[in-house]
PDB file of N, CA and C in Angstrom:
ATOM      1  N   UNK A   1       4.500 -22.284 -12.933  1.00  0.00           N
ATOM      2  CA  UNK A   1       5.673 -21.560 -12.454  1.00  0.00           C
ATOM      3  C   UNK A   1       5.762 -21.640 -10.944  1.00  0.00           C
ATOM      4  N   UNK A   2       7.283 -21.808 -10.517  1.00  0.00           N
ATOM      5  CA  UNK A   2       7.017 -21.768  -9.261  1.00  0.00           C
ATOM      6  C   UNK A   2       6.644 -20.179  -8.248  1.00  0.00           C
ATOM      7  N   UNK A   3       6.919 -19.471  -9.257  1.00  0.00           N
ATOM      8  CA  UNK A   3       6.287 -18.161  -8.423  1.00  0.00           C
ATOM      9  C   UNK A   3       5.134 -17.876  -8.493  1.00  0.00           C
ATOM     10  N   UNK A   4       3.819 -18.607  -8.589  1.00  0.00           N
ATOM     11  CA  UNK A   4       2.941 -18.347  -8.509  1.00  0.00           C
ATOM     12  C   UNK A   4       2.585 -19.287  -7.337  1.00  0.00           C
ATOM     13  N   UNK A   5       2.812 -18.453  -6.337  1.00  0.00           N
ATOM     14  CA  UNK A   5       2.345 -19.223  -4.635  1.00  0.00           C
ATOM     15  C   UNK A   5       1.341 -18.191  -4.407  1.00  0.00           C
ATOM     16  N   UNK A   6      -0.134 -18.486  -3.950  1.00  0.00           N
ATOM     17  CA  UNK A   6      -1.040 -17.276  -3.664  1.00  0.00           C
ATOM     18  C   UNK A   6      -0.780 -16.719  -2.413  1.00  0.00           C
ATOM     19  N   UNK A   7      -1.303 -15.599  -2.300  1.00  0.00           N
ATOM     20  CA  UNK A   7      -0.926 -15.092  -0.682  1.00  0.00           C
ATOM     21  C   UNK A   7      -2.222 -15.196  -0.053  1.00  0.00           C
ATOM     22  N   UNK A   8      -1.324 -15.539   1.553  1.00  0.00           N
ATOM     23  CA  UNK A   8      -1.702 -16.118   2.857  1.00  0.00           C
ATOM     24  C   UNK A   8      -1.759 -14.886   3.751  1.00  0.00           C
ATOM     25  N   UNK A   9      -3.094 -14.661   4.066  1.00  0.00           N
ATOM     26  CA  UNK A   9      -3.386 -13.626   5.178  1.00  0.00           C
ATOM     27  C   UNK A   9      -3.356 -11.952   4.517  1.00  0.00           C
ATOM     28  N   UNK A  10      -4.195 -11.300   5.443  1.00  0.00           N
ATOM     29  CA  UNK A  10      -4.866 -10.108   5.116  1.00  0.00           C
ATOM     30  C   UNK A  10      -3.507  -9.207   4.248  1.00  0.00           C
ATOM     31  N   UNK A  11      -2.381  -9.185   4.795  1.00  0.00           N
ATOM     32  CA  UNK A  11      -1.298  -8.477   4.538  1.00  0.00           C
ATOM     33  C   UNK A  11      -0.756  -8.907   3.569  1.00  0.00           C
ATOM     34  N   UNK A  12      -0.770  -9.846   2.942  1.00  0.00           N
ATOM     35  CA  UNK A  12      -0.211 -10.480   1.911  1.00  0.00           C
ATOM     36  C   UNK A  12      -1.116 -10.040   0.612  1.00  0.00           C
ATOM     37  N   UNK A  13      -2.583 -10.449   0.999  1.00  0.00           N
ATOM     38  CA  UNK A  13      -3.330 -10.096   0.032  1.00  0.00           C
ATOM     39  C   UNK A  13      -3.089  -8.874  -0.373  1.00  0.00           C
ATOM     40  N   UNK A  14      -3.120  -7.672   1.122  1.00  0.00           N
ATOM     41  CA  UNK A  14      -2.955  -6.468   0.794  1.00  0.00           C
ATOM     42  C   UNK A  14      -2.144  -6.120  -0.609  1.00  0.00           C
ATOM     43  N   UNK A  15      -0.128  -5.969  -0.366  1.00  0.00           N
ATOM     44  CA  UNK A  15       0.565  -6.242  -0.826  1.00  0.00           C
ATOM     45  C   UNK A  15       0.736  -7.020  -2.276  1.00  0.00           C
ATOM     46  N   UNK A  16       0.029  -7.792  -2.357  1.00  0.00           N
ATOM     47  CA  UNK A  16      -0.234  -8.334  -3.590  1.00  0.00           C
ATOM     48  C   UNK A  16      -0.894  -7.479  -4.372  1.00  0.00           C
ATOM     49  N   UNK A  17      -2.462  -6.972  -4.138  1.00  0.00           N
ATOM     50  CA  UNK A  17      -3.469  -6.088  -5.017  1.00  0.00           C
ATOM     51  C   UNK A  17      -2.116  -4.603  -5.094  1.00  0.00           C
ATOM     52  N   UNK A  18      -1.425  -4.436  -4.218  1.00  0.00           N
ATOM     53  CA  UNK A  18      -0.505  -2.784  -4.831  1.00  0.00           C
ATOM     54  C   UNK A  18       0.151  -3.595  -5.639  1.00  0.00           C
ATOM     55  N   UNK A  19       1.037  -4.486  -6.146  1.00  0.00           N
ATOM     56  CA  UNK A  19       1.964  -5.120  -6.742  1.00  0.00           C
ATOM     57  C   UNK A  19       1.502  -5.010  -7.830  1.00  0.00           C
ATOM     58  N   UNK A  20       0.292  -5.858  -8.236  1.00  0.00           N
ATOM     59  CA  UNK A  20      -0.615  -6.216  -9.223  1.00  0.00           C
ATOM     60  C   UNK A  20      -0.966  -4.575 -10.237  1.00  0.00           C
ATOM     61  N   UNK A  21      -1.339  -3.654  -9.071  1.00  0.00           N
ATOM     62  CA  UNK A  21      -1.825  -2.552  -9.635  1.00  0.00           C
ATOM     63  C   UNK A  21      -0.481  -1.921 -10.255  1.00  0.00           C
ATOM     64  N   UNK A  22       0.474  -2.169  -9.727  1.00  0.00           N
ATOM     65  CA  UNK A  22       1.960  -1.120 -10.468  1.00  0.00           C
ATOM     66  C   UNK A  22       2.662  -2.151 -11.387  1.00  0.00           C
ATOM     67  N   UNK A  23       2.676  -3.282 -11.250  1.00  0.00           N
ATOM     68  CA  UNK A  23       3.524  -4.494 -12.527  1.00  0.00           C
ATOM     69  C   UNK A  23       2.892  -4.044 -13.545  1.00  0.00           C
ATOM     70  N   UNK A  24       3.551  -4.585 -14.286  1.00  0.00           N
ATOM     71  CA  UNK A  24       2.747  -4.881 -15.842  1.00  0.00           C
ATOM     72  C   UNK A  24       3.076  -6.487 -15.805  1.00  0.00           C
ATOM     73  N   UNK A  25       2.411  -6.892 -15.273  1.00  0.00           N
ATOM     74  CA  UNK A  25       1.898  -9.015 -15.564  1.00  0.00           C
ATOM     75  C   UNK A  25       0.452  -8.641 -14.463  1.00  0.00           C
ATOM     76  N   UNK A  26      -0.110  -9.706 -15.528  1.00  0.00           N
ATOM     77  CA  UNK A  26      -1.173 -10.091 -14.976  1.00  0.00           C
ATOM     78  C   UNK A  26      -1.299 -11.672 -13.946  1.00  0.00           C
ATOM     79  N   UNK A  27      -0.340 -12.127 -13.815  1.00  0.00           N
ATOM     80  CA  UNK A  27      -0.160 -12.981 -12.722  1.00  0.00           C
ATOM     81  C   UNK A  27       0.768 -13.125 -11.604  1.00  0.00           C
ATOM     82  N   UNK A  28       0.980 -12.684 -10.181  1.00  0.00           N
ATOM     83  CA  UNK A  28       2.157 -12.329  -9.428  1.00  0.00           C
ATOM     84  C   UNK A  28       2.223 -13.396  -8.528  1.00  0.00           C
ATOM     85  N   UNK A  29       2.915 -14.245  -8.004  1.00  0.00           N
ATOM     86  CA  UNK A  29       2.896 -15.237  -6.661  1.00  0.00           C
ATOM     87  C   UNK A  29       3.432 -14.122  -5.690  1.00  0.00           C
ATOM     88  N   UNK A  30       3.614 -14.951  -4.294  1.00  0.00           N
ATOM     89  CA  UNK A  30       4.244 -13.954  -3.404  1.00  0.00           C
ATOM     90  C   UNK A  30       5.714 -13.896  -3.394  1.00  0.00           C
ATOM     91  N   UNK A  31       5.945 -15.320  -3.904  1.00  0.00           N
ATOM     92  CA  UNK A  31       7.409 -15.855  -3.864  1.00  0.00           C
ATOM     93  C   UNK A  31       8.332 -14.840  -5.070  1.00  0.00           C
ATOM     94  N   UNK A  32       7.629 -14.012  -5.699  1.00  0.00           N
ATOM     95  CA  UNK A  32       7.775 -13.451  -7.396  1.00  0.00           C
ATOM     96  C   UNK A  32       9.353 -12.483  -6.540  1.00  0.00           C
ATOM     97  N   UNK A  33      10.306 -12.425  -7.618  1.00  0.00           N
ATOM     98  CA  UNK A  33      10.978 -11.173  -7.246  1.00  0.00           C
ATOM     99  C   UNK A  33       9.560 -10.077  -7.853  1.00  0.00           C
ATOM    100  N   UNK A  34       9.932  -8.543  -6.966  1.00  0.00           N
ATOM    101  CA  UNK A  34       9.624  -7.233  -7.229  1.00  0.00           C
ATOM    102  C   UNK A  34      10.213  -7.008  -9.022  1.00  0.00           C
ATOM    103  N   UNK A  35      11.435  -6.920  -8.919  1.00  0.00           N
ATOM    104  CA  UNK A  35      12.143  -6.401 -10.183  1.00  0.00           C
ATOM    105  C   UNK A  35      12.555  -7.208 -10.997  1.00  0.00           C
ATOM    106  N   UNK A  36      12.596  -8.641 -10.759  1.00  0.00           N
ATOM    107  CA  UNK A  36      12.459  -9.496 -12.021  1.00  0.00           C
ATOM    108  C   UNK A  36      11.009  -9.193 -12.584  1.00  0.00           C
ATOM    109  N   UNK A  37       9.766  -8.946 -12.282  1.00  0.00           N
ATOM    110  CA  UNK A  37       8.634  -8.900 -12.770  1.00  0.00           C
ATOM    111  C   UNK A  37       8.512  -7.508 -13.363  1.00  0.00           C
ATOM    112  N   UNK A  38       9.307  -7.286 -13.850  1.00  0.00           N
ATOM    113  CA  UNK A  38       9.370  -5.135 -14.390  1.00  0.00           C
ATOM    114  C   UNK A  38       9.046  -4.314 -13.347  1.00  0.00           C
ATOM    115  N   UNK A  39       9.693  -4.307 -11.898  1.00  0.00           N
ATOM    116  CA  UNK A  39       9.931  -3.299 -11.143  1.00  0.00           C
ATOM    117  C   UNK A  39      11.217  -2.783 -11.363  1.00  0.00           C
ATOM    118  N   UNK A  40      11.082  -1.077 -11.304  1.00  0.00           N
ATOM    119  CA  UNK A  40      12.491  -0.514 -11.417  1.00  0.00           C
ATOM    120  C   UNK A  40      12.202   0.296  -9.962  1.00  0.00           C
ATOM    121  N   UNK A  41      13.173   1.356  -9.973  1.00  0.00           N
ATOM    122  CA  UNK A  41      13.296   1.947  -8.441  1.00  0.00           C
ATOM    123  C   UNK A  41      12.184   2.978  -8.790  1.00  0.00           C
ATOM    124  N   UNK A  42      11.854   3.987  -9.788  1.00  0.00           N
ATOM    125  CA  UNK A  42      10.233   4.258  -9.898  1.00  0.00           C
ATOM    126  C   UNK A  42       9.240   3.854  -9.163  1.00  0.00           C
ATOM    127  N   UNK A  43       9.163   2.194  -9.504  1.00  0.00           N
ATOM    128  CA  UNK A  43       7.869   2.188  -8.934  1.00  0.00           C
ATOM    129  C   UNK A  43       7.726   1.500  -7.670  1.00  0.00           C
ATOM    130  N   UNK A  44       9.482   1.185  -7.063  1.00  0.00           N
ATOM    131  CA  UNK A  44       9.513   0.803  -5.941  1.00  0.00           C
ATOM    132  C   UNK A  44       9.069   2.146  -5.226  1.00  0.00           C
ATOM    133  N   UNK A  45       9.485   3.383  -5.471  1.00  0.00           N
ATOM    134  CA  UNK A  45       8.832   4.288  -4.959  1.00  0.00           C
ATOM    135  C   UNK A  45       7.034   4.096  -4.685  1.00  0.00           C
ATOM    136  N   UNK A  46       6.911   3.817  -5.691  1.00  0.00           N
ATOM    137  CA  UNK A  46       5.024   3.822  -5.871  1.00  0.00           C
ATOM    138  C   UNK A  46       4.814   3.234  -4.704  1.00  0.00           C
ATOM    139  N   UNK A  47       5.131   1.654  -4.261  1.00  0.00           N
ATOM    140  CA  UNK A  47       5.386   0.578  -3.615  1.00  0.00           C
ATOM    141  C   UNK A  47       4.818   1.225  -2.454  1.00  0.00           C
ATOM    142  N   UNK A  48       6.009   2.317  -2.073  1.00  0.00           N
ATOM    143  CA  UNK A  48       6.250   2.399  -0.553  1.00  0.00           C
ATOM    144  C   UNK A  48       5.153   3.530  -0.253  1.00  0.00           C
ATOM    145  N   UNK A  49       5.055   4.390  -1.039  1.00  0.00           N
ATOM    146  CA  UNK A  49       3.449   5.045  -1.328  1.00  0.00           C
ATOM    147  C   UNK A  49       2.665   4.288  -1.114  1.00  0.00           C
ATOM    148  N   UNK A  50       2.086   3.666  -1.545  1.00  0.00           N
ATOM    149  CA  UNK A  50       0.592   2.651  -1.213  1.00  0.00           C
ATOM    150  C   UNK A  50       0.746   2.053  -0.298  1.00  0.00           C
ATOM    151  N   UNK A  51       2.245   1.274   0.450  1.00  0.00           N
ATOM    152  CA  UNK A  51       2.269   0.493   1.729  1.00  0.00           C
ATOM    153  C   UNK A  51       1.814   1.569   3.209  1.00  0.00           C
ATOM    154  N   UNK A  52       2.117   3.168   2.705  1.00  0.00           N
ATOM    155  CA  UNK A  52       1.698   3.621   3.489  1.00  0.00           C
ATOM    156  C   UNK A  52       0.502   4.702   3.622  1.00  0.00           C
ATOM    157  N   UNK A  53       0.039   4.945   2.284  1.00  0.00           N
ATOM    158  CA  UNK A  53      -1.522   5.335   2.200  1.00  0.00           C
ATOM    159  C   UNK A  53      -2.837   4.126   2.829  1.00  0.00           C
ATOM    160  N   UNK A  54      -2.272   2.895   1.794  1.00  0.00           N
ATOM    161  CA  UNK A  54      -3.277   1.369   2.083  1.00  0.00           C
ATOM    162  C   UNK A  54      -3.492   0.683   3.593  1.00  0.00           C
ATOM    163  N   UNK A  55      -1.952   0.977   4.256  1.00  0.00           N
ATOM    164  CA  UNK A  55      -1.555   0.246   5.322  1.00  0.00           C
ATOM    165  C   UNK A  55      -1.265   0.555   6.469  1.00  0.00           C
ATOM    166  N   UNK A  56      -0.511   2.091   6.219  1.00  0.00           N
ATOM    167  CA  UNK A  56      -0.665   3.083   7.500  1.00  0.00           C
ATOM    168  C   UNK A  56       0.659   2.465   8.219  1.00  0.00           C
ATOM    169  N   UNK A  57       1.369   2.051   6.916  1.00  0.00           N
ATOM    170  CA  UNK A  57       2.779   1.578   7.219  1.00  0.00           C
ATOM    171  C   UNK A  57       4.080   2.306   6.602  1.00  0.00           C
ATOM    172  N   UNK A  58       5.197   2.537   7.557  1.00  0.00           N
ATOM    173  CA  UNK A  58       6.103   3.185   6.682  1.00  0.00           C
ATOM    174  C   UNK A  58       7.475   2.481   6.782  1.00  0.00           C
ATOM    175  N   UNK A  59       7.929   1.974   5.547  1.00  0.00           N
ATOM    176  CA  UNK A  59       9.428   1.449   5.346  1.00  0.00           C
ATOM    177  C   UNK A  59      10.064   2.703   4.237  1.00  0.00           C
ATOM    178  N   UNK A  60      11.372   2.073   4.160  1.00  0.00           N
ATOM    179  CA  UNK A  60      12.248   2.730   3.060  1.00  0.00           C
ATOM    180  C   UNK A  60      12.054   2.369   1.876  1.00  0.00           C
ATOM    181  N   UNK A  61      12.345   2.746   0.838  1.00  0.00           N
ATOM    182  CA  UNK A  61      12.838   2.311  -0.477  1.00  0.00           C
ATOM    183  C   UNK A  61      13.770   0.996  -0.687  1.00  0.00           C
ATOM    184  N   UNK A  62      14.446   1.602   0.027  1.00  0.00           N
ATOM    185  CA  UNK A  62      15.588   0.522   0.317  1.00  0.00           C
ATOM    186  C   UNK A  62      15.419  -0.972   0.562  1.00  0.00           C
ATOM    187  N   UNK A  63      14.303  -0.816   1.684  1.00  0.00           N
ATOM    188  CA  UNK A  63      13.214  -2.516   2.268  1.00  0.00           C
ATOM    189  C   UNK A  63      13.047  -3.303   1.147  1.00  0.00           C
ATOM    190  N   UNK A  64      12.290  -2.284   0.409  1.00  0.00           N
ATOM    191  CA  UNK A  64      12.358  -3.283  -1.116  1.00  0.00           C
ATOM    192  C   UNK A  64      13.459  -4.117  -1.834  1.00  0.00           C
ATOM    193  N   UNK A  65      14.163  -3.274  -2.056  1.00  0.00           N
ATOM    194  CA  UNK A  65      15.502  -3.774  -2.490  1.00  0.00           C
ATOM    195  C   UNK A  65      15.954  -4.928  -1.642  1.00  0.00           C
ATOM    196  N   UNK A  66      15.501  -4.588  -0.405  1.00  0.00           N
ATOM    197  CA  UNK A  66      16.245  -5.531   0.550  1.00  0.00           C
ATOM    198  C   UNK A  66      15.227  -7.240   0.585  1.00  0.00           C
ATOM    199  N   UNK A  67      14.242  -6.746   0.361  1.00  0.00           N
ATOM    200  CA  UNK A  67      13.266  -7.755   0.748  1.00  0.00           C
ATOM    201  C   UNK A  67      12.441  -7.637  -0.547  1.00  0.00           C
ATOM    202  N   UNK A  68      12.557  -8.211  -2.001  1.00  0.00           N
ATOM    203  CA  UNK A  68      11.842  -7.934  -3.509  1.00  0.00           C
ATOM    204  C   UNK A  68      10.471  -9.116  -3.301  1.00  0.00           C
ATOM    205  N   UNK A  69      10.230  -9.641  -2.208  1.00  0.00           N
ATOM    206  CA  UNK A  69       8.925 -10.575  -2.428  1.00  0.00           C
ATOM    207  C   UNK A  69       8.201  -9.943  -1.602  1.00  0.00           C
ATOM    208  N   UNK A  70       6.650 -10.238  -2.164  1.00  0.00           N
ATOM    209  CA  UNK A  70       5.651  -9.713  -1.076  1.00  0.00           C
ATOM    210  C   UNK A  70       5.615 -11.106  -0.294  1.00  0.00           C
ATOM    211  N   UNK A  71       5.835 -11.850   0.022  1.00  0.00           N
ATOM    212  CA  UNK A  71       6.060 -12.923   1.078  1.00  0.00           C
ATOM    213  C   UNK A  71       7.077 -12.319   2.051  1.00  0.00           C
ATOM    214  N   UNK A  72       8.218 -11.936   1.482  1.00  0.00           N
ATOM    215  CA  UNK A  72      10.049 -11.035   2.630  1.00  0.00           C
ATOM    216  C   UNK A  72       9.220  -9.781   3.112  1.00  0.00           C
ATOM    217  N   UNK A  73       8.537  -8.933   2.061  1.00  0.00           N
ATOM    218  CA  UNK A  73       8.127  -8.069   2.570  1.00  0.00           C
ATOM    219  C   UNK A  73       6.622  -7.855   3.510  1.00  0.00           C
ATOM    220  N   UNK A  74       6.344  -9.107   3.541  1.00  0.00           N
ATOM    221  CA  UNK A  74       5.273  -8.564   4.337  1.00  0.00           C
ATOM    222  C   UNK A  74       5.512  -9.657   6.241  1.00  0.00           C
ATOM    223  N   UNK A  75       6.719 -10.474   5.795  1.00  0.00           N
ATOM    224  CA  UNK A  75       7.590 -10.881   7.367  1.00  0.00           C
ATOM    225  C   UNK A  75       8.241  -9.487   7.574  1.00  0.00           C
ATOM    226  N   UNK A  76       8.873  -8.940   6.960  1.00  0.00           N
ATOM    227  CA  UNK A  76       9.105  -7.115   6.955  1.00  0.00           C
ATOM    228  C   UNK A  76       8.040  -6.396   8.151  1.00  0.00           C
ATOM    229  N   UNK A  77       6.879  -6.224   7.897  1.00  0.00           N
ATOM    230  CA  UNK A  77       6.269  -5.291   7.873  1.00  0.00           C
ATOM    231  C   UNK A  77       5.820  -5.774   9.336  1.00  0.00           C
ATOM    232  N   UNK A  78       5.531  -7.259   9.539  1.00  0.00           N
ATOM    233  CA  UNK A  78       4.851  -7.864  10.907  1.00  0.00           C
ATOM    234  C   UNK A  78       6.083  -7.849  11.795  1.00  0.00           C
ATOM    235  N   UNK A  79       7.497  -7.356  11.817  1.00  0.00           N
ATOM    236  CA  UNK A  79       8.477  -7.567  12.855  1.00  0.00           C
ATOM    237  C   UNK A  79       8.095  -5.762  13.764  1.00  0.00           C
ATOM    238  N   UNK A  80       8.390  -6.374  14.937  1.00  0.00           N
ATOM    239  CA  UNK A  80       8.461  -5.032  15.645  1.00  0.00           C
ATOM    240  C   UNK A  80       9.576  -4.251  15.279  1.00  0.00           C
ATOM    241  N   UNK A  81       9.681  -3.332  16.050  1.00  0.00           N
ATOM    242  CA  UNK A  81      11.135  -2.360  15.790  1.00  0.00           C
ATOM    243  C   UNK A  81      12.329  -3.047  16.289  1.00  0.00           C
ATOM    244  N   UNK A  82      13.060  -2.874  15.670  1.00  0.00           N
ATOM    245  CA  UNK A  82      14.582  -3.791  16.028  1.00  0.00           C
ATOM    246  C   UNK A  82      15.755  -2.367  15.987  1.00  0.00           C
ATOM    247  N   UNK A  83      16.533  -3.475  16.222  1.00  0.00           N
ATOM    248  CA  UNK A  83      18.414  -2.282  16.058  1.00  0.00           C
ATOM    249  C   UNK A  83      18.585  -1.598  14.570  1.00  0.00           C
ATOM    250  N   UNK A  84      17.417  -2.339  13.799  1.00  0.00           N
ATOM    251  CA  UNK A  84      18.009  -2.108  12.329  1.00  0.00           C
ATOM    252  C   UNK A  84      17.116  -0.751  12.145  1.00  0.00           C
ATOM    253  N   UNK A  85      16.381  -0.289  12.951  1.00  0.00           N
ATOM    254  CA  UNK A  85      15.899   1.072  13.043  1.00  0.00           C
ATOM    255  C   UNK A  85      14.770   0.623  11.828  1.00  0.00           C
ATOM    256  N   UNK A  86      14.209   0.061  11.314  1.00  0.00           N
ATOM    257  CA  UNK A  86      12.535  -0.513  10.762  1.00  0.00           C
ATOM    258  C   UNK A  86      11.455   0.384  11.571  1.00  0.00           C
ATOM    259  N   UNK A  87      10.698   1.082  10.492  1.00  0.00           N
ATOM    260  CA  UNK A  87       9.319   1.990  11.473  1.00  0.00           C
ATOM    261  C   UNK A  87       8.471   0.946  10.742  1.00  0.00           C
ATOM    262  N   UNK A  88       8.351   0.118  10.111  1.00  0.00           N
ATOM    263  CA  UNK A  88       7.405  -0.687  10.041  1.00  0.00           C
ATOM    264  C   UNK A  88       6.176  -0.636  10.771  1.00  0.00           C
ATOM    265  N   UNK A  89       6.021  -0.695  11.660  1.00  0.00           N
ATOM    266  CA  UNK A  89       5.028  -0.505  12.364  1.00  0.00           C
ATOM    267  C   UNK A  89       4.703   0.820  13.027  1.00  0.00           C
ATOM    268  N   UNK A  90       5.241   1.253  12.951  1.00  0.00           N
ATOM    269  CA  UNK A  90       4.562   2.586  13.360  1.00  0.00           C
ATOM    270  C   UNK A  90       3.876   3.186  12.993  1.00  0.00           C
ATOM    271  N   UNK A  91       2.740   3.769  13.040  1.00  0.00           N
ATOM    272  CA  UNK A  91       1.841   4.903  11.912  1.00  0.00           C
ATOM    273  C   UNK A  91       2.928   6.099  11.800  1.00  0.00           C
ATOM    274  N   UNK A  92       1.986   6.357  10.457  1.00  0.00           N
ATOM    275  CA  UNK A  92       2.793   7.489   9.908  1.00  0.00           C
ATOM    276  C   UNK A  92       1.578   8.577  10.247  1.00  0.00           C
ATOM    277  N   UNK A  93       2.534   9.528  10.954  1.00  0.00           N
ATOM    278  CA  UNK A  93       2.118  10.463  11.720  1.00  0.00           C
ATOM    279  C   UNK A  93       2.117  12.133  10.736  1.00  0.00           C
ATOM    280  N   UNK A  94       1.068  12.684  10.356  1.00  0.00           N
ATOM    281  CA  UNK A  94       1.149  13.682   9.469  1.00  0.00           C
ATOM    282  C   UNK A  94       1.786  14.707  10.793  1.00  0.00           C
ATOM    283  N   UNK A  95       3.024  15.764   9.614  1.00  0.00           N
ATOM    284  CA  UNK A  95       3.420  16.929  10.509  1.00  0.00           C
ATOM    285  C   UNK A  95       2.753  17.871  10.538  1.00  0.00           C
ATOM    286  N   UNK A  96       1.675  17.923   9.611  1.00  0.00           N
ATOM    287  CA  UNK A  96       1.227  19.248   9.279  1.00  0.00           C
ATOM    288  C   UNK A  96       0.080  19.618  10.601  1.00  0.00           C
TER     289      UNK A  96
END
């Protein structure tokens, strides 16, 4: 299949092992859509949970939607802050 491209570099791998842990397939490339592989908006939620427990990264829900590969999403995650208002990089800062 052509979506089985392995992932390249620490962040990819990252991204991949959360993917792996919330799909139901046991084989994911990076190139894979999110929701062709049985993601619904559920567990895009999960997604953005672990990108920022695992990673100490915070996007939207939405990112996903916008970006369904862990290849889109993890050029996502390495851009600085732009106009498009992306905290990608920022730590997520507890209020409490």
């Amino acid at each position: 299949q052509e979506c089985l491209v392995a992932p390249q570099g620490e962040l990819e791998q990252s991204l991949h092992q959360i993917w792996l842990s919330l799909l139901p397939c046991e084989q994911l490339g990076v190139t894979c859509n999110f929701f062709a592989r049985g993601g619904h908006s559920l567990l895009a939620t999960q997604v953005v949970t672990q990108i920022r427990q695992q990673l100490n990264r915070e996007i939207a829900v939405k990112h996903l939607f916008e970006y369904p590969t862990i290849r889109g999403l993890s050029a996502l995650l390495k851009e600085p802050l732009n106009d498009k208002g992306y905290s990608a990089i920022e730590p997520v800062v507890d209020a409490h």
